[in-house]
ModelCIF file with pLDDT and N, C-alpha, C, O atoms, coordinates in Angstrom:
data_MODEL
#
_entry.id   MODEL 
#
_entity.id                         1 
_entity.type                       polymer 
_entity.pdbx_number_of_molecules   1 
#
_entity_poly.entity_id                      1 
_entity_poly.type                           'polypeptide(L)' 
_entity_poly.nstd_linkage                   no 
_entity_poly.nstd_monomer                   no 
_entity_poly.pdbx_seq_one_letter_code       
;(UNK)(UNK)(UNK)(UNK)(UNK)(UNK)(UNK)(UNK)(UNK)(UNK)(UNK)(UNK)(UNK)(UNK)(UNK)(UNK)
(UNK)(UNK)(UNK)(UNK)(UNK)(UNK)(UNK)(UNK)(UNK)(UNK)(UNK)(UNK)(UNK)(UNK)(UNK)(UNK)
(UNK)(UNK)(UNK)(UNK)(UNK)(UNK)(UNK)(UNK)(UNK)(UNK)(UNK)(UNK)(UNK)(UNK)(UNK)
;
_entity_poly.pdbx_seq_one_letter_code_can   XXXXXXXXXXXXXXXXXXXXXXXXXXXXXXXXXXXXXXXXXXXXXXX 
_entity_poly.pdbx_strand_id                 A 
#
loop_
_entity_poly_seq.entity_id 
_entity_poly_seq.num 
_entity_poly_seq.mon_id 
_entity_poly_seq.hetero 
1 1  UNK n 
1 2  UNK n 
1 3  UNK n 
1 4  UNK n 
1 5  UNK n 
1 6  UNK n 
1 7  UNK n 
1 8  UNK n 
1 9  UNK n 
1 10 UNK n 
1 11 UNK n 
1 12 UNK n 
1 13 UNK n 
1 14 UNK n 
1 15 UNK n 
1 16 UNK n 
1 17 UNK n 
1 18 UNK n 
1 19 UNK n 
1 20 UNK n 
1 21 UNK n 
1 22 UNK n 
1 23 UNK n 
1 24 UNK n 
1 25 UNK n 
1 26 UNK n 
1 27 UNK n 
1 28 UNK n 
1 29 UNK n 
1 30 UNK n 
1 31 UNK n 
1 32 UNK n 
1 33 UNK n 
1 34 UNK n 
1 35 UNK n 
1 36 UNK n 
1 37 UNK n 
1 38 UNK n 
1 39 UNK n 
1 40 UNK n 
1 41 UNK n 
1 42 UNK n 
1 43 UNK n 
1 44 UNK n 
1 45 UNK n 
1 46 UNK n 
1 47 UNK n 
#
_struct_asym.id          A 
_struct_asym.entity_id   1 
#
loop_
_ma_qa_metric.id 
_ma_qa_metric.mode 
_ma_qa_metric.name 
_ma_qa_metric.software_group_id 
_ma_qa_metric.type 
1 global pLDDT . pLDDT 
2 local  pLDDT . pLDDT 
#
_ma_qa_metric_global.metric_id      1 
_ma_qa_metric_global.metric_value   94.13 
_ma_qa_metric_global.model_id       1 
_ma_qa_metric_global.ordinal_id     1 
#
loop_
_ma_qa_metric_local.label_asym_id 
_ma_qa_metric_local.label_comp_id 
_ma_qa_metric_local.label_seq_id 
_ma_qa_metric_local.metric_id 
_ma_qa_metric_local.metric_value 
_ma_qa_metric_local.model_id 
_ma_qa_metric_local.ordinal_id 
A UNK 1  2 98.00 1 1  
A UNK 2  2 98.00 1 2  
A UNK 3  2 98.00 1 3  
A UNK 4  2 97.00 1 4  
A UNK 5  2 97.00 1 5  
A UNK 6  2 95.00 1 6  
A UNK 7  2 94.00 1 7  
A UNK 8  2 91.00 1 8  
A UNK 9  2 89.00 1 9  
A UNK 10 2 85.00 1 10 
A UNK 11 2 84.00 1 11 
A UNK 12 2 83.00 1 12 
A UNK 13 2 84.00 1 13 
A UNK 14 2 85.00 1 14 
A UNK 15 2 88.00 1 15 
A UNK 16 2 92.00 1 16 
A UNK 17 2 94.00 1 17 
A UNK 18 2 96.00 1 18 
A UNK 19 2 98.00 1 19 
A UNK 20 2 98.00 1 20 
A UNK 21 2 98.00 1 21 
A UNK 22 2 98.00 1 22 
A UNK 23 2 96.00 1 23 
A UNK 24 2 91.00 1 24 
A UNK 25 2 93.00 1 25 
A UNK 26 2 95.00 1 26 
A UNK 27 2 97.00 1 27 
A UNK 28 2 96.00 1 28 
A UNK 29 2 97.00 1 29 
A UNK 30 2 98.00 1 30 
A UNK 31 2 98.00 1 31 
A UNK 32 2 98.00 1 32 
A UNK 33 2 97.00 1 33 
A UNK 34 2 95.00 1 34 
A UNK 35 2 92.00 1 35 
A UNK 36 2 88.00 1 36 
A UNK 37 2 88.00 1 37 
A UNK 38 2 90.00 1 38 
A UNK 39 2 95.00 1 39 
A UNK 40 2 97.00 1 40 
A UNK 41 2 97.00 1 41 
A UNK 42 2 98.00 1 42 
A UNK 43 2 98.00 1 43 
A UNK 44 2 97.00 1 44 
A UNK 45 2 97.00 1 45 
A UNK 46 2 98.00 1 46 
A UNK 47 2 98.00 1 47 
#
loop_
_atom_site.group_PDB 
_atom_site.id 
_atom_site.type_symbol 
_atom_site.label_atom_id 
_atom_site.label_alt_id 
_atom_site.label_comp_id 
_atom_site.label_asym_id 
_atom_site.label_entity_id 
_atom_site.label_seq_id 
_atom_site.pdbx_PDB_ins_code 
_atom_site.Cartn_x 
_atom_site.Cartn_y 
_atom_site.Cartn_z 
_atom_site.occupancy 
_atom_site.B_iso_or_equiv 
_atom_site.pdbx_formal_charge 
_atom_site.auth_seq_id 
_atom_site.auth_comp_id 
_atom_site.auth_asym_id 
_atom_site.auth_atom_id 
_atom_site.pdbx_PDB_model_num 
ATOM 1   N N  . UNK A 1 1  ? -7.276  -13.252 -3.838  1.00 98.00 ? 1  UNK A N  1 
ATOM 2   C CA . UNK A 1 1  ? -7.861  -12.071 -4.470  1.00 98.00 ? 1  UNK A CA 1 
ATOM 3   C C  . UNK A 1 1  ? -6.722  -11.175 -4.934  1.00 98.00 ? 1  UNK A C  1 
ATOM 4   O O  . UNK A 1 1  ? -5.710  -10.886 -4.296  1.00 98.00 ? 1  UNK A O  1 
ATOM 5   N N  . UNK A 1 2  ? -7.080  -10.774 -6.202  1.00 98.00 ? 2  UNK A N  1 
ATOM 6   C CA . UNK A 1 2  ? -6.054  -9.303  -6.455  1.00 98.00 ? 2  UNK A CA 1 
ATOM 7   C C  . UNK A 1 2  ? -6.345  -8.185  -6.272  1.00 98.00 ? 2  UNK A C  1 
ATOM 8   O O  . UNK A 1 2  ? -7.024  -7.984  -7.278  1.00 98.00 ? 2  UNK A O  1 
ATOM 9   N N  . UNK A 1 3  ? -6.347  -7.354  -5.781  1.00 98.00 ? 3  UNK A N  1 
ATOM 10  C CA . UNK A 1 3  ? -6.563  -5.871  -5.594  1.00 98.00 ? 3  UNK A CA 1 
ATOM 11  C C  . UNK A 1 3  ? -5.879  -4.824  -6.637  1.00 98.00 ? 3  UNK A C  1 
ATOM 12  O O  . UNK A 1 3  ? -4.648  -4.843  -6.669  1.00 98.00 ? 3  UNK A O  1 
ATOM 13  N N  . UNK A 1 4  ? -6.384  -4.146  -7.272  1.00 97.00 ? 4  UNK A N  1 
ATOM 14  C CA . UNK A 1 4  ? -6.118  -3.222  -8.545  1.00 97.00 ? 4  UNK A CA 1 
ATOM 15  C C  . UNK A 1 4  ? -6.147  -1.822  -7.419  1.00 97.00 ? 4  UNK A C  1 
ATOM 16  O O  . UNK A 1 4  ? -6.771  -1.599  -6.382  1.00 97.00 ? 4  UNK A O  1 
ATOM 17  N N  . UNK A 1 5  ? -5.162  -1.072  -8.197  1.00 97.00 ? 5  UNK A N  1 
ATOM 18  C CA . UNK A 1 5  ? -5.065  0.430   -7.864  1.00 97.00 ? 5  UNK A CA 1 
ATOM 19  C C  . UNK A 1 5  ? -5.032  1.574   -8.624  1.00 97.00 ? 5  UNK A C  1 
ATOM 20  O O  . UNK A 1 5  ? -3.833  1.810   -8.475  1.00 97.00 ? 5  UNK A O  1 
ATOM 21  N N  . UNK A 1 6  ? -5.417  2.443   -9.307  1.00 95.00 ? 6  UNK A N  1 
ATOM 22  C CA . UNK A 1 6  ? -5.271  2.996   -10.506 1.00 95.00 ? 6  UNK A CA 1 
ATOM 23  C C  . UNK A 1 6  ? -4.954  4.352   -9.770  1.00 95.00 ? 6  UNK A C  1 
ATOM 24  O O  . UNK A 1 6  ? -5.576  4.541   -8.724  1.00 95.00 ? 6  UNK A O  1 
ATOM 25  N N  . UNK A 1 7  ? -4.094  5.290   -10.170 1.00 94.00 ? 7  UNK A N  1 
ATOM 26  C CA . UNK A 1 7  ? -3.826  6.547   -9.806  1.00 94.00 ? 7  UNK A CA 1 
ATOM 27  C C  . UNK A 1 7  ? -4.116  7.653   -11.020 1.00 94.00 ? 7  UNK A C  1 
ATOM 28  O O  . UNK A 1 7  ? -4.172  7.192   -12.160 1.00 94.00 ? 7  UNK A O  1 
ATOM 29  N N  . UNK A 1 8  ? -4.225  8.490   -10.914 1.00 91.00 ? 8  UNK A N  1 
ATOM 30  C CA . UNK A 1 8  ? -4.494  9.446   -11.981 1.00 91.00 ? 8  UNK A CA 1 
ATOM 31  C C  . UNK A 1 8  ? -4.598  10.883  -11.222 1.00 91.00 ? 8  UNK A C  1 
ATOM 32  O O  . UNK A 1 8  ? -4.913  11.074  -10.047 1.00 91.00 ? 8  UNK A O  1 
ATOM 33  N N  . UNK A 1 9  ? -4.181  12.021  -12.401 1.00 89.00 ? 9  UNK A N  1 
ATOM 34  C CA . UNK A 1 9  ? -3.971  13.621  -11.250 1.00 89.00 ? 9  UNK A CA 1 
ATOM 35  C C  . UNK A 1 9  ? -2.724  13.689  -11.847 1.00 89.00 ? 9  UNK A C  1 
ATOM 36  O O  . UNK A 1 9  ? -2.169  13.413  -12.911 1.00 89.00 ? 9  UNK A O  1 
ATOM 37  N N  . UNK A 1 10 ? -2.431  14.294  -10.455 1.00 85.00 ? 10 UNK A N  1 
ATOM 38  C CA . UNK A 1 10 ? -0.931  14.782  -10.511 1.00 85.00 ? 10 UNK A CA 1 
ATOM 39  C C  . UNK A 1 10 ? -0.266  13.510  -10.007 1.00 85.00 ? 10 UNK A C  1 
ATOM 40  O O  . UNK A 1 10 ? -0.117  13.254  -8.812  1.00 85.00 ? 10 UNK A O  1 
ATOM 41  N N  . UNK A 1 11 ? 0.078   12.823  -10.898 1.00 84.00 ? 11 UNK A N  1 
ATOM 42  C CA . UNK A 1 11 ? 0.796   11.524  -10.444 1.00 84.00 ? 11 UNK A CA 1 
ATOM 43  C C  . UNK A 1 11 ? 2.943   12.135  -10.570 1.00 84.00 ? 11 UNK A C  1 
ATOM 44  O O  . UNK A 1 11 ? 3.967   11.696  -10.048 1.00 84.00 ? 11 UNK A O  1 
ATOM 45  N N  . UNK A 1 12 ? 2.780   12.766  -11.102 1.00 83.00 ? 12 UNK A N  1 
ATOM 46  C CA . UNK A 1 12 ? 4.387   13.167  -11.324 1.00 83.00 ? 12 UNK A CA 1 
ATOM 47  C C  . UNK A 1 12 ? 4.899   13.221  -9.702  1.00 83.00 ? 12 UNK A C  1 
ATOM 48  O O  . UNK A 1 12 ? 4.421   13.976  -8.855  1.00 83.00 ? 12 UNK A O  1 
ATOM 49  N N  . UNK A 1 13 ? 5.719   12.476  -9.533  1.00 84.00 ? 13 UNK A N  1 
ATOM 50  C CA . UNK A 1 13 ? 6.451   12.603  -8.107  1.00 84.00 ? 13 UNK A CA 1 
ATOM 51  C C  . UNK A 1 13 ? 5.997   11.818  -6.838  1.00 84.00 ? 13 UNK A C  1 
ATOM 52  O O  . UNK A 1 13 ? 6.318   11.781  -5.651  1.00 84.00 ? 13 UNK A O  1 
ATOM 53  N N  . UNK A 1 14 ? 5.067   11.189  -7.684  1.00 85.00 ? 14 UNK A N  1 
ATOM 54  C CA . UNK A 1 14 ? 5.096   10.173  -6.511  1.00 85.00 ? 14 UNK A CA 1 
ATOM 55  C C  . UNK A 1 14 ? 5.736   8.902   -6.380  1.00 85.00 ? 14 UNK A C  1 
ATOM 56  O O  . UNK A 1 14 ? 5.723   7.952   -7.163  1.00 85.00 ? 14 UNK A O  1 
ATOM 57  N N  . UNK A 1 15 ? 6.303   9.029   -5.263  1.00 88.00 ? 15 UNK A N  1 
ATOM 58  C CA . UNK A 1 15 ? 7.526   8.305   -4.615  1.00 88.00 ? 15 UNK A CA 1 
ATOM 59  C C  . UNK A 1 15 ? 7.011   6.790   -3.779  1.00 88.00 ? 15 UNK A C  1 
ATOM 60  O O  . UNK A 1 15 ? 7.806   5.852   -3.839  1.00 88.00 ? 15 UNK A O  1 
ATOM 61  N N  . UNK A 1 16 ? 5.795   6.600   -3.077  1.00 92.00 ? 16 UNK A N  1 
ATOM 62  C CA . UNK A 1 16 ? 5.608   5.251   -2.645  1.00 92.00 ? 16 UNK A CA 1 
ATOM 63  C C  . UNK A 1 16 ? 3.913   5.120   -3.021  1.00 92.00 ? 16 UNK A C  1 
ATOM 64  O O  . UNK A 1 16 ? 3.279   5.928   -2.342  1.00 92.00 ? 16 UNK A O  1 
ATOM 65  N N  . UNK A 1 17 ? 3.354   4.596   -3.605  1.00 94.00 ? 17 UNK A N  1 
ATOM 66  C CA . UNK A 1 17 ? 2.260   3.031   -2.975  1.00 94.00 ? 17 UNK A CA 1 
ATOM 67  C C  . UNK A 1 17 ? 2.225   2.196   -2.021  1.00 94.00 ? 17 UNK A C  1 
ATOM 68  O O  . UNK A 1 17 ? 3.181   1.605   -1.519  1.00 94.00 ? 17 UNK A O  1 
ATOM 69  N N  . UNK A 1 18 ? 0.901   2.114   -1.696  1.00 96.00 ? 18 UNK A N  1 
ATOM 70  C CA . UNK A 1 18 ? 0.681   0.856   -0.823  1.00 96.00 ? 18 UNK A CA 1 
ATOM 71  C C  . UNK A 1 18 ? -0.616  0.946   -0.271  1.00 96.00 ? 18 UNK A C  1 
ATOM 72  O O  . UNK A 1 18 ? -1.200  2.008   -0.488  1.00 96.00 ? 18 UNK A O  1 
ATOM 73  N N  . UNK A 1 19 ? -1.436  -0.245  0.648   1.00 98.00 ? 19 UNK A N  1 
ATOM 74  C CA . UNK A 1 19 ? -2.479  -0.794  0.617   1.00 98.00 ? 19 UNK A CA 1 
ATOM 75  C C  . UNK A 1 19 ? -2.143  -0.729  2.390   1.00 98.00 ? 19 UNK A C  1 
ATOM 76  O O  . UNK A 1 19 ? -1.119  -1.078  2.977   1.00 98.00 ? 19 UNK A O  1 
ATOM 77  N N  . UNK A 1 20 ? -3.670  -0.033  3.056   1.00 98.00 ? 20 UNK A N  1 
ATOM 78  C CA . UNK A 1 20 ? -3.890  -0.317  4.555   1.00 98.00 ? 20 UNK A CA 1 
ATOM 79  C C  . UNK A 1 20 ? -4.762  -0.864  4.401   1.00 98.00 ? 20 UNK A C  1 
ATOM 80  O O  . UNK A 1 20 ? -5.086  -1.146  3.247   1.00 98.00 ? 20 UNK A O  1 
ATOM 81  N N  . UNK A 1 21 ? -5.803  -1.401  5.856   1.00 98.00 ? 21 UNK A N  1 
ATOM 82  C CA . UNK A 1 21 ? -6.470  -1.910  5.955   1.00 98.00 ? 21 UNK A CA 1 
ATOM 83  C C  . UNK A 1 21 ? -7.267  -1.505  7.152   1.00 98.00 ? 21 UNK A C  1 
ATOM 84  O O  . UNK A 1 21 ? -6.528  -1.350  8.124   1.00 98.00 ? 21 UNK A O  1 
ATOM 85  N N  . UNK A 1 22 ? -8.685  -1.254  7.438   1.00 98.00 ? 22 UNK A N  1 
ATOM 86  C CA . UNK A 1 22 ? -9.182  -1.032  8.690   1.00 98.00 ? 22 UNK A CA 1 
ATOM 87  C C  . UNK A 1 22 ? -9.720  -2.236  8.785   1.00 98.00 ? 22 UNK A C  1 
ATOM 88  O O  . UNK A 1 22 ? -10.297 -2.490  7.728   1.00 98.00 ? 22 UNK A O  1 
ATOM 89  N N  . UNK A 1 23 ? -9.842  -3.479  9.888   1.00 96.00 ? 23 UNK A N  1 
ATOM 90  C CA . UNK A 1 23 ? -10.558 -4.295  10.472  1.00 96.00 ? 23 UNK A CA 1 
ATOM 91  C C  . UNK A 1 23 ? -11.809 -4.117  10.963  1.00 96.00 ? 23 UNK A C  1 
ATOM 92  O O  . UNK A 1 23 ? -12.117 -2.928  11.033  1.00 96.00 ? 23 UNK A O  1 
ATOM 93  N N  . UNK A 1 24 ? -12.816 -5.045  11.404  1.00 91.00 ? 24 UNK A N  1 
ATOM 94  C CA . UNK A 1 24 ? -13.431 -4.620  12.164  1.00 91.00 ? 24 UNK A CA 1 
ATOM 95  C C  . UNK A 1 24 ? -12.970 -4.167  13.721  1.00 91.00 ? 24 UNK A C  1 
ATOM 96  O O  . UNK A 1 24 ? -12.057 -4.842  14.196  1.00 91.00 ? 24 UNK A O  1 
ATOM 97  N N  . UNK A 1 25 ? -13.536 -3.049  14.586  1.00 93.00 ? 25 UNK A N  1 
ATOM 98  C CA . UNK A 1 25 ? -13.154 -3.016  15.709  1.00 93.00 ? 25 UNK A CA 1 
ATOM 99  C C  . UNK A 1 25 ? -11.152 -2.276  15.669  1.00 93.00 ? 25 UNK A C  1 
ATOM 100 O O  . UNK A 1 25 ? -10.531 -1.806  16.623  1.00 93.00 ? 25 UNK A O  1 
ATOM 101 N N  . UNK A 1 26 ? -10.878 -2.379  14.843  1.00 95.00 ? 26 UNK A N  1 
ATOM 102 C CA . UNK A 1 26 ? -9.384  -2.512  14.375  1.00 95.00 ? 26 UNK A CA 1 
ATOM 103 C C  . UNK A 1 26 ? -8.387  -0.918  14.266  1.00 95.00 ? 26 UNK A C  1 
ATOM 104 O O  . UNK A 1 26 ? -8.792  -0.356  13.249  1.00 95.00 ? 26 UNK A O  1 
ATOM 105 N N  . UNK A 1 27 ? -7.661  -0.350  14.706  1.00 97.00 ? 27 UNK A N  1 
ATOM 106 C CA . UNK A 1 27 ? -6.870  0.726   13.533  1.00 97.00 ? 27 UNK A CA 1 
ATOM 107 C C  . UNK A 1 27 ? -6.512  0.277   12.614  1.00 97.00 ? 27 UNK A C  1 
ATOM 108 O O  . UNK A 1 27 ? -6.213  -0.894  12.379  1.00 97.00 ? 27 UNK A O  1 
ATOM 109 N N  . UNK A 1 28 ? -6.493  1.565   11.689  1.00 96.00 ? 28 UNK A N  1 
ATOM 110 C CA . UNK A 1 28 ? -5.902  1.257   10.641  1.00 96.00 ? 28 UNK A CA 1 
ATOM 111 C C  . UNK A 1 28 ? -4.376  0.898   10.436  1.00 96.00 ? 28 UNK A C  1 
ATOM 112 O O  . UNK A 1 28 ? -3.491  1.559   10.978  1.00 96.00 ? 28 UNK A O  1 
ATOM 113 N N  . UNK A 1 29 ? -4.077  -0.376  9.481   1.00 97.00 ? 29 UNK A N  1 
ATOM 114 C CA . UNK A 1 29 ? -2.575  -1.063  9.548   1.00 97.00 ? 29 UNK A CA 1 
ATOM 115 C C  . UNK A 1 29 ? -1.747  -0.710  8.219   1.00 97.00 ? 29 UNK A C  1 
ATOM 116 O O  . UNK A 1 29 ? -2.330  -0.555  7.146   1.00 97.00 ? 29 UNK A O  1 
ATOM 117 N N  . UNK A 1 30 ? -0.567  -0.609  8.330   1.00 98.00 ? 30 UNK A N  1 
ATOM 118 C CA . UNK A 1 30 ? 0.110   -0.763  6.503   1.00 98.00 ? 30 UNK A CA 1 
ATOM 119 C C  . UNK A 1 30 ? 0.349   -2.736  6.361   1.00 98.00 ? 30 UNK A C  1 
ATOM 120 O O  . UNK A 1 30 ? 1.032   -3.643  6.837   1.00 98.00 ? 30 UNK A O  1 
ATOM 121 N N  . UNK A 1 31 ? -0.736  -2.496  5.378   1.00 98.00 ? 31 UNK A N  1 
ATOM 122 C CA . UNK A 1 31 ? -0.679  -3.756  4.885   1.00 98.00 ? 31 UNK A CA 1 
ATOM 123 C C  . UNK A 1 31 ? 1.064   -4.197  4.018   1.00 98.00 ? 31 UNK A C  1 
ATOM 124 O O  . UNK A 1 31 ? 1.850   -5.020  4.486   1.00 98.00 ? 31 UNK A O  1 
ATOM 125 N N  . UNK A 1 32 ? 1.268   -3.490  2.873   1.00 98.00 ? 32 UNK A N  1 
ATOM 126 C CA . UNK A 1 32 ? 2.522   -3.481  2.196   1.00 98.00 ? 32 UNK A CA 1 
ATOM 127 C C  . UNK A 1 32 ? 2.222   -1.856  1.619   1.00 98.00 ? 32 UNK A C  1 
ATOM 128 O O  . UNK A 1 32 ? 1.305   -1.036  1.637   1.00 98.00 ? 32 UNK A O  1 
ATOM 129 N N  . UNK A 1 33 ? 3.705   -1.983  1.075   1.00 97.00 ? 33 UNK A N  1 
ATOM 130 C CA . UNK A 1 33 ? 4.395   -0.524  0.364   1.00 97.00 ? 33 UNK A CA 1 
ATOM 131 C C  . UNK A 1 33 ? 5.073   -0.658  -0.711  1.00 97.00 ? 33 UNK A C  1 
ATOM 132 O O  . UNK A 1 33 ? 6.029   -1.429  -0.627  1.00 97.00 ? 33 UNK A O  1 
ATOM 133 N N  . UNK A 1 34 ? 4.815   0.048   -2.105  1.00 95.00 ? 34 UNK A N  1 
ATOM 134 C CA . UNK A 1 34 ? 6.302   -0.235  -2.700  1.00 95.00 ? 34 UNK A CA 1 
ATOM 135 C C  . UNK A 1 34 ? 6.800   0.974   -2.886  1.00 95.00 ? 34 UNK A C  1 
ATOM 136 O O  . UNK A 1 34 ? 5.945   1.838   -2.692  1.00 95.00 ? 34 UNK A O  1 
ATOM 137 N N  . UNK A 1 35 ? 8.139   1.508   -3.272  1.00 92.00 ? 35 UNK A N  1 
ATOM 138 C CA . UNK A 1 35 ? 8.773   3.068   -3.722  1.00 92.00 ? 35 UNK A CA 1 
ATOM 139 C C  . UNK A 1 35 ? 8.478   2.604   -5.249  1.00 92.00 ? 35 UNK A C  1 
ATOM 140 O O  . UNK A 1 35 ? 7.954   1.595   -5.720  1.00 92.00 ? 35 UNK A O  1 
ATOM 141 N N  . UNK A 1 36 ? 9.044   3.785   -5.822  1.00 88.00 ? 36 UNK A N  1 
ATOM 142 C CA . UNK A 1 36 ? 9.110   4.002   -7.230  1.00 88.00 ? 36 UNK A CA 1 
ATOM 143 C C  . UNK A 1 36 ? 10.296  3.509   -7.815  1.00 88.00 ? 36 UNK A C  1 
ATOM 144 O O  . UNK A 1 36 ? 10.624  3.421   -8.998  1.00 88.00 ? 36 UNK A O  1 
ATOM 145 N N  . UNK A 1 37 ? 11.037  3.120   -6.492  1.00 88.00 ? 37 UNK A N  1 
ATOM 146 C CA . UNK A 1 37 ? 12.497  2.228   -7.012  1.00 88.00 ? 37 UNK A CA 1 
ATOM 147 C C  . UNK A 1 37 ? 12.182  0.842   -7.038  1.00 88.00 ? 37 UNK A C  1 
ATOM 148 O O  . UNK A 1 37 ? 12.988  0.149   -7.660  1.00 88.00 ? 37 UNK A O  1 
ATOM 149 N N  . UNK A 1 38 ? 10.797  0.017   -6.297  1.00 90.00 ? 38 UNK A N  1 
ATOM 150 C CA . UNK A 1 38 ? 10.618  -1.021  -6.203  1.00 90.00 ? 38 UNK A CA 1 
ATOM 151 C C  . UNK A 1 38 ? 10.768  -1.367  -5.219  1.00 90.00 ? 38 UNK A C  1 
ATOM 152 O O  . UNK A 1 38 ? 10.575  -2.580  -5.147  1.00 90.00 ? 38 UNK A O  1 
ATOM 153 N N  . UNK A 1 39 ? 11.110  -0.797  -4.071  1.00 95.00 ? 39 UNK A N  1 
ATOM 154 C CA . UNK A 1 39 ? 11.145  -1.366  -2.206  1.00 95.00 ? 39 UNK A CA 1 
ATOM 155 C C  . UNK A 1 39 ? 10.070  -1.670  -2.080  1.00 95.00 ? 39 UNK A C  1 
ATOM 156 O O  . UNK A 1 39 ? 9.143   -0.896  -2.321  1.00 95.00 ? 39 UNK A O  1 
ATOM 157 N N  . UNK A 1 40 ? 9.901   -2.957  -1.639  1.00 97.00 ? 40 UNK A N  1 
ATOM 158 C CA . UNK A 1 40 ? 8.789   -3.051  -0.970  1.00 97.00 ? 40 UNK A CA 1 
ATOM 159 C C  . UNK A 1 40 ? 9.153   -3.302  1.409   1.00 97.00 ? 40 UNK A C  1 
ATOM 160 O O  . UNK A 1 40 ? 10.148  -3.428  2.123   1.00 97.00 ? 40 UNK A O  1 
ATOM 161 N N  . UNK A 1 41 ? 7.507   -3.231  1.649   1.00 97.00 ? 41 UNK A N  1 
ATOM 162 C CA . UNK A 1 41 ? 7.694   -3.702  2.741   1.00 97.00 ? 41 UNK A CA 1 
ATOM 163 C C  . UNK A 1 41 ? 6.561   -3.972  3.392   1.00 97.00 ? 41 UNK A C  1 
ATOM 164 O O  . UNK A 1 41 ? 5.582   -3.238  3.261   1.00 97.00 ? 41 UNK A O  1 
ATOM 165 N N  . UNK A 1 42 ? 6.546   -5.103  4.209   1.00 98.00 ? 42 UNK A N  1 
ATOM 166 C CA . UNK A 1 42 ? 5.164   -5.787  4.314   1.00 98.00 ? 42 UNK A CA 1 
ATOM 167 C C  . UNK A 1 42 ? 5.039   -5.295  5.951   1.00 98.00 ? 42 UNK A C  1 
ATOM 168 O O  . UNK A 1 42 ? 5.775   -4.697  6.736   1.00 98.00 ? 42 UNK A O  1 
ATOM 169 N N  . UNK A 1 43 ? 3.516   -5.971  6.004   1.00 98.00 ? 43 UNK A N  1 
ATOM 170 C CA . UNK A 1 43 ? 3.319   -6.718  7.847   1.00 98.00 ? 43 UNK A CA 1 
ATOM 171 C C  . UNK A 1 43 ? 3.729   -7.993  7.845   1.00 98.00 ? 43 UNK A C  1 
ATOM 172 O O  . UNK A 1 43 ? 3.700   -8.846  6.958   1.00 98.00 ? 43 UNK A O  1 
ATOM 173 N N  . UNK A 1 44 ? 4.149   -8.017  9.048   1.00 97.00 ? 44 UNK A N  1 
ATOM 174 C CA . UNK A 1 44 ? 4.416   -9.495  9.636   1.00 97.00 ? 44 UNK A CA 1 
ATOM 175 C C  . UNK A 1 44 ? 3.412   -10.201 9.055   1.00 97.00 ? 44 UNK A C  1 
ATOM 176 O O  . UNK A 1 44 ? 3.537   -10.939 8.078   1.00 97.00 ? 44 UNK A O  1 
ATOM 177 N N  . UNK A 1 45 ? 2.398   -9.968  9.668   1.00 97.00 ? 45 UNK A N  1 
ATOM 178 C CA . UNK A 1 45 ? 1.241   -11.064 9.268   1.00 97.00 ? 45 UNK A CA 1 
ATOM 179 C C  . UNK A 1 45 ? 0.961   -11.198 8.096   1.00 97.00 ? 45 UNK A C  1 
ATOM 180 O O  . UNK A 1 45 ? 0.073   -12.050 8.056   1.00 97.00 ? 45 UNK A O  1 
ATOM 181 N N  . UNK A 1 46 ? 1.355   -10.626 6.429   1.00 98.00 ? 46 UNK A N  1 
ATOM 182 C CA . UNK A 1 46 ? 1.069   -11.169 5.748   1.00 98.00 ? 46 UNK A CA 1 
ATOM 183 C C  . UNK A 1 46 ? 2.258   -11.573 5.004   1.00 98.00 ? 46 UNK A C  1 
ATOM 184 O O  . UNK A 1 46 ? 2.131   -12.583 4.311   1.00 98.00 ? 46 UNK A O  1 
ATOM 185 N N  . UNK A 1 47 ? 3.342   -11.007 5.010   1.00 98.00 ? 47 UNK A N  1 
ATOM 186 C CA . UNK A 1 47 ? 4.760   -11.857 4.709   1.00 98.00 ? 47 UNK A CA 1 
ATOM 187 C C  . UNK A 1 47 ? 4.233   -13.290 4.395   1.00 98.00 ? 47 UNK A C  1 
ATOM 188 O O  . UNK A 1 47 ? 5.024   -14.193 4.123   1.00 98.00 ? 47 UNK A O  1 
#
């Protein structure tokens, strides 16, 4: 699956993206991240 993200507003200055996830039963996790320089960084589990 791909997941789409669209931002809109005051987008000027924002510095990272990225995608959590609540499970069932679960906290919420950081799935991945990217900066505006292109860093990314994942979970283990989906690496």
């Amino acid at each position: 699956l791909r997941l789409s993200c669209a931002a809109s507003g005051n987008i000027f200055g924002i510095y990272v993206m990225g995608w959590y996830r609540v499970a069932p039963g679960k906290q919420r996790e950081l799935v991945a991240d990217i900066t505006s320089g292109g860093g990314t960084d994942y979970a283990d589990s989906v690496k």
